[in-house]
N, C-alpha and C. Protein backbone atom coordinates (compact mmCIF):
# COMPACT_ATOMS: atom_id res chain seq x y z
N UNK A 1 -115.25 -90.13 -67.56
CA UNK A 1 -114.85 -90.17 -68.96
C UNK A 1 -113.52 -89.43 -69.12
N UNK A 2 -112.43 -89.72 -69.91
CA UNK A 2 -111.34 -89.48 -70.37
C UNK A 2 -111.71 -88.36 -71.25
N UNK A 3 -110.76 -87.76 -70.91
CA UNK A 3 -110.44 -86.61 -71.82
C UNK A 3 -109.69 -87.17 -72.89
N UNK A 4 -109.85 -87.22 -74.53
CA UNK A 4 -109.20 -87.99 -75.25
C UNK A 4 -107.87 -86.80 -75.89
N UNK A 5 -107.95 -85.79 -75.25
CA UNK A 5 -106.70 -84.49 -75.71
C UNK A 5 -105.63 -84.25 -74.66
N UNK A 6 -105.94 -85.40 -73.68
CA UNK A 6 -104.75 -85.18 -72.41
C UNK A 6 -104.28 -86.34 -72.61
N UNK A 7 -102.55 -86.29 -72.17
CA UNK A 7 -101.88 -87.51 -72.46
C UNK A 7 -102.76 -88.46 -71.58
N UNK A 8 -102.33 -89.68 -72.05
CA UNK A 8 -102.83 -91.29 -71.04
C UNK A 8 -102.10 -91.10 -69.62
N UNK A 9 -101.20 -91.23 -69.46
CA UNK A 9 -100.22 -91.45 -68.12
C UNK A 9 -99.00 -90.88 -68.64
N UNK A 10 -98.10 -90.32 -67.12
CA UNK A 10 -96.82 -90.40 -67.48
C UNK A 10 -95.86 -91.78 -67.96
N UNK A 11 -95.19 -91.72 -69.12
CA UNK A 11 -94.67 -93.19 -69.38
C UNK A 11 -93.52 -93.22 -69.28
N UNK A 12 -92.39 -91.51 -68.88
CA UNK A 12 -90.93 -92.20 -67.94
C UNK A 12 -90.76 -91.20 -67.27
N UNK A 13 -89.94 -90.97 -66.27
CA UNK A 13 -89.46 -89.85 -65.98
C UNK A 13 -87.97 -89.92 -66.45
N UNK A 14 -86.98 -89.66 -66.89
CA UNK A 14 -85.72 -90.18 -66.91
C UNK A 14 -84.68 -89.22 -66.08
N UNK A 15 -83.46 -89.94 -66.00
CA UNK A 15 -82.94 -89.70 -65.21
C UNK A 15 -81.42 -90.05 -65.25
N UNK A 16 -80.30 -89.71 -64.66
CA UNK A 16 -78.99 -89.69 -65.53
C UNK A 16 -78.11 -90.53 -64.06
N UNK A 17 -77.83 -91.63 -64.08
CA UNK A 17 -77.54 -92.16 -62.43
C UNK A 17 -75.64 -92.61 -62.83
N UNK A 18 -75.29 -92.48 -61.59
CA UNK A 18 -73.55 -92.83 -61.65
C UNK A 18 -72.94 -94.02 -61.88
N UNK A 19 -74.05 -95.23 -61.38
CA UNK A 19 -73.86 -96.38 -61.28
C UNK A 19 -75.11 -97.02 -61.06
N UNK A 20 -75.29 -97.86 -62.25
CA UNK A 20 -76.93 -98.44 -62.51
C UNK A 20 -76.82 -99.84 -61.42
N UNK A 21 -75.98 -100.30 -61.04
CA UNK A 21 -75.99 -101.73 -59.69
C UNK A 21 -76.69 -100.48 -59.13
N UNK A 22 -76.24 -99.97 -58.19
CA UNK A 22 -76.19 -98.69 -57.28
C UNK A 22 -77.83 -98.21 -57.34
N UNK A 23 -77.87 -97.95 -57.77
CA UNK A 23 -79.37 -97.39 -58.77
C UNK A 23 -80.29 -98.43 -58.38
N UNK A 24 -79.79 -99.48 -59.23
CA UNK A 24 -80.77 -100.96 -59.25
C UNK A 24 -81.59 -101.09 -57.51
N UNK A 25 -80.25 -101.29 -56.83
CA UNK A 25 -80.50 -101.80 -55.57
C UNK A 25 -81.32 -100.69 -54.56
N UNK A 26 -80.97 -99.38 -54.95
CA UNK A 26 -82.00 -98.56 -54.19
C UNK A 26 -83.64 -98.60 -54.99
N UNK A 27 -83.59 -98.41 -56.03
CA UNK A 27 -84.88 -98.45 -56.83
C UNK A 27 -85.82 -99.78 -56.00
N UNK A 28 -85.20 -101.00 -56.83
CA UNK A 28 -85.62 -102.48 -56.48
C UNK A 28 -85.96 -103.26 -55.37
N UNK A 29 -84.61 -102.98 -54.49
CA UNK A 29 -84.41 -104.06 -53.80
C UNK A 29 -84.90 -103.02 -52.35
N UNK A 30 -84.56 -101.79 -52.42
CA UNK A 30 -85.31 -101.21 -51.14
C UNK A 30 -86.54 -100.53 -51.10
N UNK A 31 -86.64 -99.70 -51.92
CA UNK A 31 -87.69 -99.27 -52.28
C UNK A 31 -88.97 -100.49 -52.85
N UNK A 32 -88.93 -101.13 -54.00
CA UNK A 32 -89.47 -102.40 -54.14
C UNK A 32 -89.89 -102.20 -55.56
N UNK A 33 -89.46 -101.28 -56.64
CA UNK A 33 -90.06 -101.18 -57.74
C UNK A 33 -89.27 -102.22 -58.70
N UNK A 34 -90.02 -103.08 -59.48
CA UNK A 34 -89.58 -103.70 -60.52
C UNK A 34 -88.69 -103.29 -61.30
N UNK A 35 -87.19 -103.89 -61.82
CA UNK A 35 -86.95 -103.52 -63.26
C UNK A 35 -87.39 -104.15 -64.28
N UNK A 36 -88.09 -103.13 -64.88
CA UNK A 36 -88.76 -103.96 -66.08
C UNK A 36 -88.07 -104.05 -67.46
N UNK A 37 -87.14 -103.07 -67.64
CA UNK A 37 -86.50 -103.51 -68.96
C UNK A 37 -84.99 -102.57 -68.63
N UNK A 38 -83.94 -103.51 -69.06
CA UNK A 38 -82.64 -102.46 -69.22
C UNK A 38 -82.14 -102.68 -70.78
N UNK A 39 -81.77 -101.24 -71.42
CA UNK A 39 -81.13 -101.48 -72.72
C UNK A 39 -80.18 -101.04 -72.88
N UNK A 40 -79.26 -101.20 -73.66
CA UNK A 40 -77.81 -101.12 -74.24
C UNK A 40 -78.18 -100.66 -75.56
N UNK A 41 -77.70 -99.10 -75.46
CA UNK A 41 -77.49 -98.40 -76.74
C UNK A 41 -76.33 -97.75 -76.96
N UNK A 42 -76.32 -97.22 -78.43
CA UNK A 42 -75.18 -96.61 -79.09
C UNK A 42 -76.00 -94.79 -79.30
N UNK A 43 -75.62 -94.02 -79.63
CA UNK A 43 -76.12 -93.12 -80.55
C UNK A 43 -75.23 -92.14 -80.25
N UNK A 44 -75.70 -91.28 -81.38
CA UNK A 44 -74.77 -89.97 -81.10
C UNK A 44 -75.21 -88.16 -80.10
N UNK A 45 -75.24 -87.57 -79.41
CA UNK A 45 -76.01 -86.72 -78.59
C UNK A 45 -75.48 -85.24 -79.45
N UNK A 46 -76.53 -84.06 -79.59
CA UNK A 46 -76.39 -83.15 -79.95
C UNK A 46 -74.82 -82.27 -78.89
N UNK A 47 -75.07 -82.15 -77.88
CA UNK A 47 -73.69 -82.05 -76.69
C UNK A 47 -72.44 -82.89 -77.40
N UNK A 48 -72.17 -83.63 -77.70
CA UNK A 48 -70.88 -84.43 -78.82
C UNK A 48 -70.60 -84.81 -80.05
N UNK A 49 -71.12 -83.76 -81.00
CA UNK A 49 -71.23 -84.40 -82.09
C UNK A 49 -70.18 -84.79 -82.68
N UNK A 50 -70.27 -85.98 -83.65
CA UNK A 50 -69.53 -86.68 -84.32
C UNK A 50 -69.63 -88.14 -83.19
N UNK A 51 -69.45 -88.10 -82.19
CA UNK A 51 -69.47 -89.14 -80.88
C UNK A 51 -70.16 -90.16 -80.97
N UNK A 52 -69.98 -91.24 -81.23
CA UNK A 52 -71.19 -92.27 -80.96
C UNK A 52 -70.96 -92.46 -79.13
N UNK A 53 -71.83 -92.64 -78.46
CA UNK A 53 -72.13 -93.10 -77.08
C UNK A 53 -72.23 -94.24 -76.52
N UNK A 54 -71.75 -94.64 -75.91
CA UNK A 54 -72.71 -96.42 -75.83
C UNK A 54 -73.01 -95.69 -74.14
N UNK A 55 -74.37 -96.66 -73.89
CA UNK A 55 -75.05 -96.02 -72.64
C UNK A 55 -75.82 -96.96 -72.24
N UNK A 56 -75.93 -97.14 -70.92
CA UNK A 56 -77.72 -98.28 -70.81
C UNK A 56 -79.25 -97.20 -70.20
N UNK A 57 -79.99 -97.85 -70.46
CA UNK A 57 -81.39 -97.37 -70.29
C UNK A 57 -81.92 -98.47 -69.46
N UNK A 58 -82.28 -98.30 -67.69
CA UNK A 58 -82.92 -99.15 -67.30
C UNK A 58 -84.38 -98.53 -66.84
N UNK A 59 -85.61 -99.08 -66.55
CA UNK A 59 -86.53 -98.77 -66.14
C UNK A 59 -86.90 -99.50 -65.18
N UNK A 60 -87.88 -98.67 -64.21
CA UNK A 60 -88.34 -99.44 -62.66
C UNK A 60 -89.62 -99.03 -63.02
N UNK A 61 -90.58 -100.21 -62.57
CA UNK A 61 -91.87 -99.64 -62.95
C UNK A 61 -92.95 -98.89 -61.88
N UNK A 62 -93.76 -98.50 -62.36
CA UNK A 62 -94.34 -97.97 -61.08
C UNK A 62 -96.55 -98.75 -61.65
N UNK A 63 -96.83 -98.53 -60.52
CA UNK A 63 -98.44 -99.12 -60.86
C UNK A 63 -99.40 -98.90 -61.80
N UNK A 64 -99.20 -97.77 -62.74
CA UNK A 64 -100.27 -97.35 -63.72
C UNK A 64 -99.50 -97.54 -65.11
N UNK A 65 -98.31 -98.29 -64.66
CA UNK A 65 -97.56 -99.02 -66.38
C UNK A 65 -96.72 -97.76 -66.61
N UNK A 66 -96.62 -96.60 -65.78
CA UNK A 66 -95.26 -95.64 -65.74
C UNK A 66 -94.05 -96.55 -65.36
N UNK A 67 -93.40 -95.81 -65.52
CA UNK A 67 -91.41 -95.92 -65.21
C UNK A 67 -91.21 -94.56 -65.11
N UNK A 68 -89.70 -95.06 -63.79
CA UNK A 68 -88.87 -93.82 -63.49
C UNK A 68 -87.26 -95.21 -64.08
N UNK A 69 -86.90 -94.08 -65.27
CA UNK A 69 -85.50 -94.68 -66.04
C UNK A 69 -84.47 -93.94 -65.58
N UNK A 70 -83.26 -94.67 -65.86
CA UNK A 70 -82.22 -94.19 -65.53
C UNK A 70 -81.32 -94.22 -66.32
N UNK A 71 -80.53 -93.30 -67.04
CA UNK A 71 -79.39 -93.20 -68.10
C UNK A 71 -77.95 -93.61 -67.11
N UNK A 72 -77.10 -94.40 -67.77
CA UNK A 72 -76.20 -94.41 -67.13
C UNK A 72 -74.89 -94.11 -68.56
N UNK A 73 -74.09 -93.93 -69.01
CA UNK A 73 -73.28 -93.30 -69.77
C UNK A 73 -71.63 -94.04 -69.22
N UNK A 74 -71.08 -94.71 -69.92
CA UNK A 74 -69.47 -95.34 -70.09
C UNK A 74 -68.49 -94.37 -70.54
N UNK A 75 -68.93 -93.32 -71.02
CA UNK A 75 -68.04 -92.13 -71.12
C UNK A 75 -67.95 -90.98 -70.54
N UNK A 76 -67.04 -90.85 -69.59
CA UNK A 76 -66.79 -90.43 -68.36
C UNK A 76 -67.04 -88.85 -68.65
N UNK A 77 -66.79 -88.19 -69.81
CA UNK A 77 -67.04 -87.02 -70.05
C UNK A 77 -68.71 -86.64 -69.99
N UNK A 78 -69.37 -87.55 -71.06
CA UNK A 78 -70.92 -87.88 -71.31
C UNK A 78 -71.15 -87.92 -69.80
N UNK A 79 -70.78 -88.92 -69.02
CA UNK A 79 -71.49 -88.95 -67.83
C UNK A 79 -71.74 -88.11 -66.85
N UNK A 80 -70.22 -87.25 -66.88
CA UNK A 80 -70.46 -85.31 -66.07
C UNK A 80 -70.96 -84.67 -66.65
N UNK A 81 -71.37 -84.80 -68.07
CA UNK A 81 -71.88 -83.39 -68.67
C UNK A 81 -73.59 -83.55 -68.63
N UNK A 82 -74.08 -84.82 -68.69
CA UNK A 82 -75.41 -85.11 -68.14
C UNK A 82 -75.72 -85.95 -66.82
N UNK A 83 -75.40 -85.41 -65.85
CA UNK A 83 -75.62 -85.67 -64.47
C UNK A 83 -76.17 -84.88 -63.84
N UNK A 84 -77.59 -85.56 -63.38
CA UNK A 84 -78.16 -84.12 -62.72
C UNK A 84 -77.24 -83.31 -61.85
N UNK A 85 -77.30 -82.10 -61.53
CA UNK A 85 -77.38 -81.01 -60.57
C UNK A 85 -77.92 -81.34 -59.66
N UNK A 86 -77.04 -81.02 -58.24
CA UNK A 86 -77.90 -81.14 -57.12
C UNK A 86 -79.03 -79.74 -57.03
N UNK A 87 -80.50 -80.44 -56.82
CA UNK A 87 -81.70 -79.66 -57.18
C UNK A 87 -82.01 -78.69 -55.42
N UNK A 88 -82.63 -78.01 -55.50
CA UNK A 88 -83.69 -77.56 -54.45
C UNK A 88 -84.40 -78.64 -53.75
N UNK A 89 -85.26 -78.56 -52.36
CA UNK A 89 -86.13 -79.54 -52.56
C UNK A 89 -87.71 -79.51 -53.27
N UNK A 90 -87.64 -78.41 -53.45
CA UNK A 90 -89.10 -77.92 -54.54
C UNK A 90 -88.76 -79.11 -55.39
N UNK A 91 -87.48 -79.58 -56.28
CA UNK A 91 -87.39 -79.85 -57.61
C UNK A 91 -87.23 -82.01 -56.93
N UNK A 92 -88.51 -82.26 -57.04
CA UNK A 92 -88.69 -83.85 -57.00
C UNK A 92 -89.69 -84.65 -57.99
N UNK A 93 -88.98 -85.99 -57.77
CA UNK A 93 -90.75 -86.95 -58.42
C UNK A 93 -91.83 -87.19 -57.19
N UNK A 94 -92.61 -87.54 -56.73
CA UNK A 94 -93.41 -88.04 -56.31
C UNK A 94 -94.47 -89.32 -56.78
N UNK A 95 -94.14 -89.94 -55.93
CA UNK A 95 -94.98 -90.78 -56.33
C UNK A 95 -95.99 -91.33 -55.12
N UNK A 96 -97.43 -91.86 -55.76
CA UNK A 96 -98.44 -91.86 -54.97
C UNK A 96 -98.38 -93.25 -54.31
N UNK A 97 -98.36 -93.58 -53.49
CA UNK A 97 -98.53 -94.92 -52.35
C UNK A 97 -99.81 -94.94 -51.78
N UNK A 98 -100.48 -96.02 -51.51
CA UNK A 98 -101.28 -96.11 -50.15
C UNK A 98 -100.62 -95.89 -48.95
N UNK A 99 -101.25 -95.57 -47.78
CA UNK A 99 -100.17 -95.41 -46.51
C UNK A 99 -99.72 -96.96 -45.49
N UNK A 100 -99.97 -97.97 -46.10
CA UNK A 100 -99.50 -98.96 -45.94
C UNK A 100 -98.26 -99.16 -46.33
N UNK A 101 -98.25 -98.86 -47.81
CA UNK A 101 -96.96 -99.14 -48.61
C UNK A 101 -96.31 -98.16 -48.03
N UNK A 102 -96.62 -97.08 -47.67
CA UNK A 102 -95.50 -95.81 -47.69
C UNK A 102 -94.72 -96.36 -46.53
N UNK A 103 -95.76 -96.85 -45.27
CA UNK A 103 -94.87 -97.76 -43.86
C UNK A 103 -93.74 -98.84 -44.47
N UNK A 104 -94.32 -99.23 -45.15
CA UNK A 104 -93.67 -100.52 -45.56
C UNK A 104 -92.16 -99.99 -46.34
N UNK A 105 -92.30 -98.91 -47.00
CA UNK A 105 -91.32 -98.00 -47.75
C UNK A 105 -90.07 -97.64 -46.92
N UNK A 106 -90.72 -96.91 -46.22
CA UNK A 106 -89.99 -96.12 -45.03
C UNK A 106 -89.61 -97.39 -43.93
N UNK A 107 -90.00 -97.90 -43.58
CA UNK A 107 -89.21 -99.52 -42.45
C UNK A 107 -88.00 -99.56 -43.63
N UNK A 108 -88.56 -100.15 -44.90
CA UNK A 108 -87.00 -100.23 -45.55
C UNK A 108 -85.62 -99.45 -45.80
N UNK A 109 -86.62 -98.54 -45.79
CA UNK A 109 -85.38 -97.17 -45.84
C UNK A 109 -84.63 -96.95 -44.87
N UNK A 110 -85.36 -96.83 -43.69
CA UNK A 110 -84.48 -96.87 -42.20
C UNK A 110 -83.65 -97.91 -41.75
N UNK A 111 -84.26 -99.10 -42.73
CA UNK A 111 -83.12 -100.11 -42.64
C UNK A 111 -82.04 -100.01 -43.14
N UNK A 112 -82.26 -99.97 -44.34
CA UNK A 112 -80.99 -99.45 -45.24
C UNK A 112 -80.23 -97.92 -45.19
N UNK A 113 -80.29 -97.76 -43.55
CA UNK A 113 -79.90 -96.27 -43.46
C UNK A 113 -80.09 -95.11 -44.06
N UNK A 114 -81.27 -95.03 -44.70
CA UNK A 114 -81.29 -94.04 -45.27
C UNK A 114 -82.30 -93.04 -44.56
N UNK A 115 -81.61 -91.73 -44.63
CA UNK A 115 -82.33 -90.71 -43.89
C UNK A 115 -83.55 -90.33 -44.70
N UNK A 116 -85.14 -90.51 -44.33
CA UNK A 116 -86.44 -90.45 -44.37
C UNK A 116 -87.08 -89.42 -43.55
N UNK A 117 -87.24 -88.17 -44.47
CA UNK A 117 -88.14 -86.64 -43.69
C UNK A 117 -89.74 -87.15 -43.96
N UNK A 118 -90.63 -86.96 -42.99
CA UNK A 118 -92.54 -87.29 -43.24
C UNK A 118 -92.51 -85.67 -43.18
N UNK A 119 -93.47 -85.10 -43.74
CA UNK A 119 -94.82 -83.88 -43.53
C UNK A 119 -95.60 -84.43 -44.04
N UNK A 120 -96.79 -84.02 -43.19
CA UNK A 120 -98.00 -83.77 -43.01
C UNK A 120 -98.88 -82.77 -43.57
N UNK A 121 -98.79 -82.71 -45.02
CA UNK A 121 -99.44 -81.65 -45.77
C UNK A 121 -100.71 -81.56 -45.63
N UNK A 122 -101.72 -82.00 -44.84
CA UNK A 122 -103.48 -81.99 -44.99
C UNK A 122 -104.06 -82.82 -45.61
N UNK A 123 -103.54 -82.27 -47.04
CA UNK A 123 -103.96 -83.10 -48.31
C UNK A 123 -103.57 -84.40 -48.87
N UNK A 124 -102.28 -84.71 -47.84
CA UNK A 124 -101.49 -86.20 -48.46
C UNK A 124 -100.01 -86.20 -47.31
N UNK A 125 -99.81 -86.91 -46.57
CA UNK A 125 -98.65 -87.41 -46.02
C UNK A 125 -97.72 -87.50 -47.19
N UNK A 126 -96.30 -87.48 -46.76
CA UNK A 126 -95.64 -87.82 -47.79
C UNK A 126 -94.63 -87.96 -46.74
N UNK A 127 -93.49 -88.80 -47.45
CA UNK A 127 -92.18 -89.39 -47.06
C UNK A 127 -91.20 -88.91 -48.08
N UNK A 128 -89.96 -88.20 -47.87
CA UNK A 128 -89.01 -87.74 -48.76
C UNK A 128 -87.92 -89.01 -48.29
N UNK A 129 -87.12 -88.74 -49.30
CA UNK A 129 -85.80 -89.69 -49.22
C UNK A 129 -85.06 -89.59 -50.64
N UNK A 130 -83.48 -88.76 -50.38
CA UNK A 130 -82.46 -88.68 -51.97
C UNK A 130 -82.35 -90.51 -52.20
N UNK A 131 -82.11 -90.91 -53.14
CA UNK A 131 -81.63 -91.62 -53.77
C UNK A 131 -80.31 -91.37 -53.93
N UNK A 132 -79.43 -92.43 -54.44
CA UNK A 132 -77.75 -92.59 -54.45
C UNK A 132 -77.44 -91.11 -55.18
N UNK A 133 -77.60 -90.80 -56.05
CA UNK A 133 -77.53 -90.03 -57.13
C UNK A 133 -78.12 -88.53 -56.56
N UNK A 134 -78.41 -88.64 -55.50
CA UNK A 134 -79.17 -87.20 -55.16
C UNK A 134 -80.64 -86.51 -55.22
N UNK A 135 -81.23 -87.36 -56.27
CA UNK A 135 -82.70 -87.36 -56.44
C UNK A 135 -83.52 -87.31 -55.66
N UNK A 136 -84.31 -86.49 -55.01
CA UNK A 136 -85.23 -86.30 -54.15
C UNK A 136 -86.65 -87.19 -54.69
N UNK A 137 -87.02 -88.31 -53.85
CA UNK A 137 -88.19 -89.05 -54.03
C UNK A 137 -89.23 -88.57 -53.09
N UNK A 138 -90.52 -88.63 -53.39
CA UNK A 138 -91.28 -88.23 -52.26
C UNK A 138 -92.21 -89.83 -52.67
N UNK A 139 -92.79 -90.50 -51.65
CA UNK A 139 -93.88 -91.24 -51.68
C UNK A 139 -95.02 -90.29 -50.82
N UNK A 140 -96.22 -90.40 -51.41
CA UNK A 140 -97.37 -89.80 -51.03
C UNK A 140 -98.82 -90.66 -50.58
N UNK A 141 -99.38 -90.65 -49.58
CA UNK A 141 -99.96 -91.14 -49.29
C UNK A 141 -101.67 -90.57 -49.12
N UNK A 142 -102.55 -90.55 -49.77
CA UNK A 142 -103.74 -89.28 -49.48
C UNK A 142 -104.74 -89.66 -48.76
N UNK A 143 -105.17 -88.61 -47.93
CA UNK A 143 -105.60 -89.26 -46.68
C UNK A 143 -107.57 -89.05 -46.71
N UNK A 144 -108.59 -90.22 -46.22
CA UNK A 144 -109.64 -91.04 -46.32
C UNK A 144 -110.49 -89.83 -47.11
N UNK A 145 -110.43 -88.44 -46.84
CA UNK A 145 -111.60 -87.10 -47.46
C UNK A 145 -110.61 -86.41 -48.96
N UNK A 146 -109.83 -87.49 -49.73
CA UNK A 146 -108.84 -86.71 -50.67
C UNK A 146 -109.67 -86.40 -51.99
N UNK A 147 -111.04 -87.26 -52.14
CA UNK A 147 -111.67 -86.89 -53.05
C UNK A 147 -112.83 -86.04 -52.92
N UNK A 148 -113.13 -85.43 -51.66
CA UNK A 148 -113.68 -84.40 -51.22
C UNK A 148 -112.62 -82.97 -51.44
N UNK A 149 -111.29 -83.38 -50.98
CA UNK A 149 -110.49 -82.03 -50.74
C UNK A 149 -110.23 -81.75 -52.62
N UNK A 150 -110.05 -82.88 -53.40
CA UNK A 150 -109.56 -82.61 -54.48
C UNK A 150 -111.31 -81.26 -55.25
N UNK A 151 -111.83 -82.23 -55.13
CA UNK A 151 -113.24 -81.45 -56.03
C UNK A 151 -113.49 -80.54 -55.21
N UNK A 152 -113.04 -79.83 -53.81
CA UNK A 152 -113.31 -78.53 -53.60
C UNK A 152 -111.81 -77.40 -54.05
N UNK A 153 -110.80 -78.23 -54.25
CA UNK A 153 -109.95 -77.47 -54.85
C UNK A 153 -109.85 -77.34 -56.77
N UNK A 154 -110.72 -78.70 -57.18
CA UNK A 154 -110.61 -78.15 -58.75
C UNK A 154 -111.89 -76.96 -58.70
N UNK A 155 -113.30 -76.53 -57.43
CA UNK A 155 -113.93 -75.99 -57.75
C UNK A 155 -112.95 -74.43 -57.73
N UNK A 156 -112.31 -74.77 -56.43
CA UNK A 156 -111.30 -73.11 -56.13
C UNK A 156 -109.97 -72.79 -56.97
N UNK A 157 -109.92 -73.74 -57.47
CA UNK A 157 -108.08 -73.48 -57.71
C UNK A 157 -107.65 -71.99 -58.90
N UNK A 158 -108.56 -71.75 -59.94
CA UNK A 158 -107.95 -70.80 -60.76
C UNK A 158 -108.51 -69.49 -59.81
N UNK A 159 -109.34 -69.41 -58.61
CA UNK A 159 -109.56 -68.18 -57.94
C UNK A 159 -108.36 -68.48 -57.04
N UNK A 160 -108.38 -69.00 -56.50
CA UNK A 160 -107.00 -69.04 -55.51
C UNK A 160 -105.76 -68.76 -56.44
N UNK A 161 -105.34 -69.27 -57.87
CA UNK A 161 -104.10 -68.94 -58.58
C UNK A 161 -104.44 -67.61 -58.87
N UNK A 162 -105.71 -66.94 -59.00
CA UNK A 162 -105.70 -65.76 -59.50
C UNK A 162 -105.26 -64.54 -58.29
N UNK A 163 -105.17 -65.24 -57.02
CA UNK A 163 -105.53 -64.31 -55.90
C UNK A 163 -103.84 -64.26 -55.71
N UNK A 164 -103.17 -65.32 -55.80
CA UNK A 164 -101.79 -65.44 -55.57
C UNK A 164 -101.22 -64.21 -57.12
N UNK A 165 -101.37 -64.53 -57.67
CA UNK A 165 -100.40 -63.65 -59.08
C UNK A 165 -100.93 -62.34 -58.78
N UNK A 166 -102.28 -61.92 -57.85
CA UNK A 166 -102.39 -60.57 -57.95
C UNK A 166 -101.46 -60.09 -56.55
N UNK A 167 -101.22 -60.79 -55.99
CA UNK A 167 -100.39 -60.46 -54.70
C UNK A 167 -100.58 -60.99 -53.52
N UNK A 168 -101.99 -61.81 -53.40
CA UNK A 168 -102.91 -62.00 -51.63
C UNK A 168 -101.95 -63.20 -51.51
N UNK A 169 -101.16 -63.27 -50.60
CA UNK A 169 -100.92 -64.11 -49.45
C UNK A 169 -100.99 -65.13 -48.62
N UNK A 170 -102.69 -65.06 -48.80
CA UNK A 170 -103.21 -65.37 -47.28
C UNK A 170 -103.24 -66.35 -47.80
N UNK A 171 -103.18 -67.67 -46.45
CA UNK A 171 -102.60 -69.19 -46.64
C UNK A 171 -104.23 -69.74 -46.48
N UNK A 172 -104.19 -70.48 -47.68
CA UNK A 172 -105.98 -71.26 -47.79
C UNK A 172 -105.84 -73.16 -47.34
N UNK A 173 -104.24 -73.14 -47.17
CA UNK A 173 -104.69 -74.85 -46.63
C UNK A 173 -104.68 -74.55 -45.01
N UNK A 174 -106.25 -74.71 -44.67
CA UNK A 174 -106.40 -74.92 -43.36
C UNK A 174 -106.60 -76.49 -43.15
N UNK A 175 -105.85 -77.18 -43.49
CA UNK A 175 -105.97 -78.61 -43.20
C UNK A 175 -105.02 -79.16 -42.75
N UNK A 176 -103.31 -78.41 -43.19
CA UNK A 176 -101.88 -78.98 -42.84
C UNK A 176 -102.11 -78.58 -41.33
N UNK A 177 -101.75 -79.63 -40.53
CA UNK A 177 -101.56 -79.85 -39.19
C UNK A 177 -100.76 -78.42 -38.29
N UNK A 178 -99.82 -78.14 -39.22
CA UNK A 178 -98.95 -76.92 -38.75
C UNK A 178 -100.09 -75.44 -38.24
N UNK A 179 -101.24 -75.31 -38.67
CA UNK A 179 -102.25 -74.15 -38.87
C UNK A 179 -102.53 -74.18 -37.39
């Protein structure tokens, strides 16, 4: 049963790209996500006032009726002043794959030259890879006991967060391969 006080799904992530072809073709055509809608707007942004903008809004969809969008901006000022920052790698999307797709992901990526890091977290494989724009993507893959590992971590998780903020250390995923 749904919790009816938690959002439904995420419904965009957005995102500020240099060149939406550019964009398109890594999203779409390598990766494999649909564009499902691009728009052409005007408006004005608190950062320029008085400014009207013209800008497009495209979206790629992902399986639970989410999108990861992309702002792209015709005014060269607008477009440096909201362009992401190159992030940490802490700071990514992730998104969940079967580990079929994630193969199927990664063959494309290596085709299209793009450099593809795997770890082996215990709890879920994952595949990293920046996008044109710098964006760190992770595809995640969770492996055959994930709904065993999940319900013994929603039973542990606020004792384990409580053990971390008081100071303890000690590393509780004995499942990442590295242990």
């Amino acid at each position: 049963m749904s919790n009816p006080a938690l959002p439904l799904r995420l419904h965009h992530n957005a995102y500020v790209c240099a060149d939406q072809e550019r964009t398109r073709h890594f999203y779409e055509d390598i990766v494999g996500l649909p564009l499902l809608a691009a728009w052409i707007e005007e408006a004005e942004f608190p950062e320029f006032p008085g400014r009207r903008m013209s800008y497009s809004h495209a979206f790629y969809g992902i399986g639970d009726g989410g999108a990861l969008a992309f702002f792209n901006f015709a005014d060269p000022e607008a477009a440096a002043a909201y362009q992401a920052k190159k992030q940490p790698t802490f700071v990514h999307i992730a998104l969940a794959v079967t580990s079929e797709t994630q193969d199927r992901i990664k063959q494309r990526l290596e085709s299209a030259s793009r450099k593809v890091r795997e770890v082996d977290h215990g709890y879920c494989k994952s595949i990293y890879v920046q996008d044109p724009d710098g964006l760190l993507v992770e595809f995640t893959s969770d492996p055959p006991d994930a709904g065993e590992i999940a319900t013994h971590q929603r039973a542990t998780a606020h004792e384990t967060l409580r053990r971390w903020v008081a100071g303890d250390r000690t590393v509780n995923n004995d499942i990442r391969p590295h242990r």
